[in-house]
C-alpha atoms as a PDB file:
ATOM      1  CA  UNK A   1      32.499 226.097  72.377  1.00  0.00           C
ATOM      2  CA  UNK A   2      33.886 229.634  72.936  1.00  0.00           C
ATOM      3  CA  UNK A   3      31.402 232.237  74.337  1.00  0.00           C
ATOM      4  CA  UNK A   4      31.930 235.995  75.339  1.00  0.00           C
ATOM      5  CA  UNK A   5      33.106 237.097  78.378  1.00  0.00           C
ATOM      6  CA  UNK A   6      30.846 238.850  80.134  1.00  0.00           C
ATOM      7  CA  UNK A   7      32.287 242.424  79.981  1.00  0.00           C
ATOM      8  CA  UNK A   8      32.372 242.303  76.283  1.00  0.00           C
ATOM      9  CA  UNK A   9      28.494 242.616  75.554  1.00  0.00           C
ATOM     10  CA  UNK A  10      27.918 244.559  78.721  1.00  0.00           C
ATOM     11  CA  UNK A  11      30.285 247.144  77.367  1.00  0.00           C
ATOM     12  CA  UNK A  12      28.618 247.197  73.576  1.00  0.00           C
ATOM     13  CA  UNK A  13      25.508 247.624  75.409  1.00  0.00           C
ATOM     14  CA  UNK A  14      26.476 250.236  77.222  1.00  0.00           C
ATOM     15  CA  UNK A  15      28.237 252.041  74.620  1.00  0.00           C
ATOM     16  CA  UNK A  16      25.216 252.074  72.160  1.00  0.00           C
ATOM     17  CA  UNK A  17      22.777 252.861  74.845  1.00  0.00           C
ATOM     18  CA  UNK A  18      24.743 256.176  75.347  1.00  0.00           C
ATOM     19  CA  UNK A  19      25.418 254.840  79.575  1.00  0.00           C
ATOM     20  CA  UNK A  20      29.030 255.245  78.556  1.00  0.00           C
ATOM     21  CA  UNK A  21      29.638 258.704  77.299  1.00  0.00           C
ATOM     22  CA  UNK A  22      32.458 259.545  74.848  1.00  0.00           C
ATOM     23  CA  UNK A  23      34.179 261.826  77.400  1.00  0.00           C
ATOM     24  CA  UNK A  24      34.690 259.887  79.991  1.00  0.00           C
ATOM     25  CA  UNK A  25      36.919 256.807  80.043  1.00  0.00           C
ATOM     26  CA  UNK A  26      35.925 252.916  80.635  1.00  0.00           C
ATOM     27  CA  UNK A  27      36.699 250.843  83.072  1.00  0.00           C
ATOM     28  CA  UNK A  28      40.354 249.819  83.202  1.00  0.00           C
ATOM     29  CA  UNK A  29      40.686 246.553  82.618  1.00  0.00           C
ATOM     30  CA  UNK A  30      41.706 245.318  85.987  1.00  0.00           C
ATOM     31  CA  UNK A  31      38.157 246.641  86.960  1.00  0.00           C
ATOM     32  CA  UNK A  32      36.619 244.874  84.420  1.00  0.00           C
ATOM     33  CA  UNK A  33      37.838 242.014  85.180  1.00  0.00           C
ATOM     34  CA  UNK A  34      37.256 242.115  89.348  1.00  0.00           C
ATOM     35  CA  UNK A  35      33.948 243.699  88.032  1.00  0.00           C
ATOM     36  CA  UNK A  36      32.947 240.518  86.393  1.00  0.00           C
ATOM     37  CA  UNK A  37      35.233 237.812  87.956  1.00  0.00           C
ATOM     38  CA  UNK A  38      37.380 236.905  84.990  1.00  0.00           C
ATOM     39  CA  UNK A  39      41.185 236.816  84.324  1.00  0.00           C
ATOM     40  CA  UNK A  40      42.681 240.153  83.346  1.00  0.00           C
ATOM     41  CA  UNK A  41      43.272 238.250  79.993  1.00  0.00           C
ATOM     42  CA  UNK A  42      40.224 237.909  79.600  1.00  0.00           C
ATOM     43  CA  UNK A  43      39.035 241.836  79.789  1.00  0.00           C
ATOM     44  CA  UNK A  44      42.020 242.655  78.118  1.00  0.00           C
ATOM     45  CA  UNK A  45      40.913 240.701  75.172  1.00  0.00           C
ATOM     46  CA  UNK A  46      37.084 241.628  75.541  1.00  0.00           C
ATOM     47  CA  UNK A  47      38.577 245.041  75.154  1.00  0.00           C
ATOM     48  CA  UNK A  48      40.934 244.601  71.937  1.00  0.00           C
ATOM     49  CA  UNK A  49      37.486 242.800  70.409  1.00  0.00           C
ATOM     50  CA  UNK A  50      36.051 246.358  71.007  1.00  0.00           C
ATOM     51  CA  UNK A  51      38.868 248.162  69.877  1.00  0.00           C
ATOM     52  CA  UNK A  52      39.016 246.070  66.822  1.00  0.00           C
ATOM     53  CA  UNK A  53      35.053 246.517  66.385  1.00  0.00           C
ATOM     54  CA  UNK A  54      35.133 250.380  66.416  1.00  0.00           C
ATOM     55  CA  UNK A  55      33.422 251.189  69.501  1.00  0.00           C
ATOM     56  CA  UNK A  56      36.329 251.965  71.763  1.00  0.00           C
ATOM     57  CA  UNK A  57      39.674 253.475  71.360  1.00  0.00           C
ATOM     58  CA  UNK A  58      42.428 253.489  73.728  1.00  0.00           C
ATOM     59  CA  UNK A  59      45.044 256.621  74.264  1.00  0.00           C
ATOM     60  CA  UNK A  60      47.972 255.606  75.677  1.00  0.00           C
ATOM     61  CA  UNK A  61      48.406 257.122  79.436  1.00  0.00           C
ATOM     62  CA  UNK A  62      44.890 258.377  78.856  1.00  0.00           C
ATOM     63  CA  UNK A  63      42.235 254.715  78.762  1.00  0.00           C
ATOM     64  CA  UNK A  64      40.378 253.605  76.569  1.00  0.00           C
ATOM     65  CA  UNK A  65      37.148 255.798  75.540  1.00  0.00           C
ATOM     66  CA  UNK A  66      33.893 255.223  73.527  1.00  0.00           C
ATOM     67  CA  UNK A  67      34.085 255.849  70.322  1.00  0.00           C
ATOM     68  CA  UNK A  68      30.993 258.038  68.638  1.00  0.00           C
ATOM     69  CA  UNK A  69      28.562 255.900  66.816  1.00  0.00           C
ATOM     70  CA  UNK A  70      26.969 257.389  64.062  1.00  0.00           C
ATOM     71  CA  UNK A  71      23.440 257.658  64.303  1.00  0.00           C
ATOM     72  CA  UNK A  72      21.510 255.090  62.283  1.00  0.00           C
ATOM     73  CA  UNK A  73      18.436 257.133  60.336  1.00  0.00           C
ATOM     74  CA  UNK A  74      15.413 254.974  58.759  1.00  0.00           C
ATOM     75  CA  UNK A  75      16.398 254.810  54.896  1.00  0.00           C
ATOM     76  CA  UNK A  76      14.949 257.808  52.993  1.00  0.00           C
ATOM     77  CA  UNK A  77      11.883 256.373  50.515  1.00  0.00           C
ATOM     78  CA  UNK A  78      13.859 256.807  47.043  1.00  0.00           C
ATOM     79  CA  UNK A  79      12.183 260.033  44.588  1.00  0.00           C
ATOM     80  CA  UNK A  80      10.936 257.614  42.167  1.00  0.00           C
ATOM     81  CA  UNK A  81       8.446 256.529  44.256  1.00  0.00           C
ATOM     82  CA  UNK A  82       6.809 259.897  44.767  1.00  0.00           C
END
């Protein structure tokens, strides 16, 4: 069985929680993976999951950077109700 490496859900986390502002870049991956004590590989593909996802985007020469979420509002009670 395949599970997530560490960074991956750690990063979502802090992504949505707002910890990880859209201005600033992410950890590289070589930090990640020290951070966390897996292979580069590993981060690097933790990070293309992300990419892939929507919540990051990389700029070449640049990092990678969070991408902004829209916000999620409670669904409006429809008019024929009122």
């Amino acid at each position: 069985m395949q599970r997530d490496p560490p960074d991956r859900p750690v990063i979502a986390g802090k992504a949505a929680s707002g910890e990880l502002a859209q201005d600033r870049p992410i950890p590289s991956e070589n930090h990640l993976a020290d951070e966390y004590g897996v292979a580069r590989l590993t981060a690097r593909r933790a990070a293309q999951e992300l990419r892939e996802r929507g919540l990051i985007v990389t700029v070449r020469g640049k990092g990678s950077f969070v991408v902004e979420q829209p916000a999620v509002d409670a669904p409006e009670e429809s008019e024929s109700n009122a």
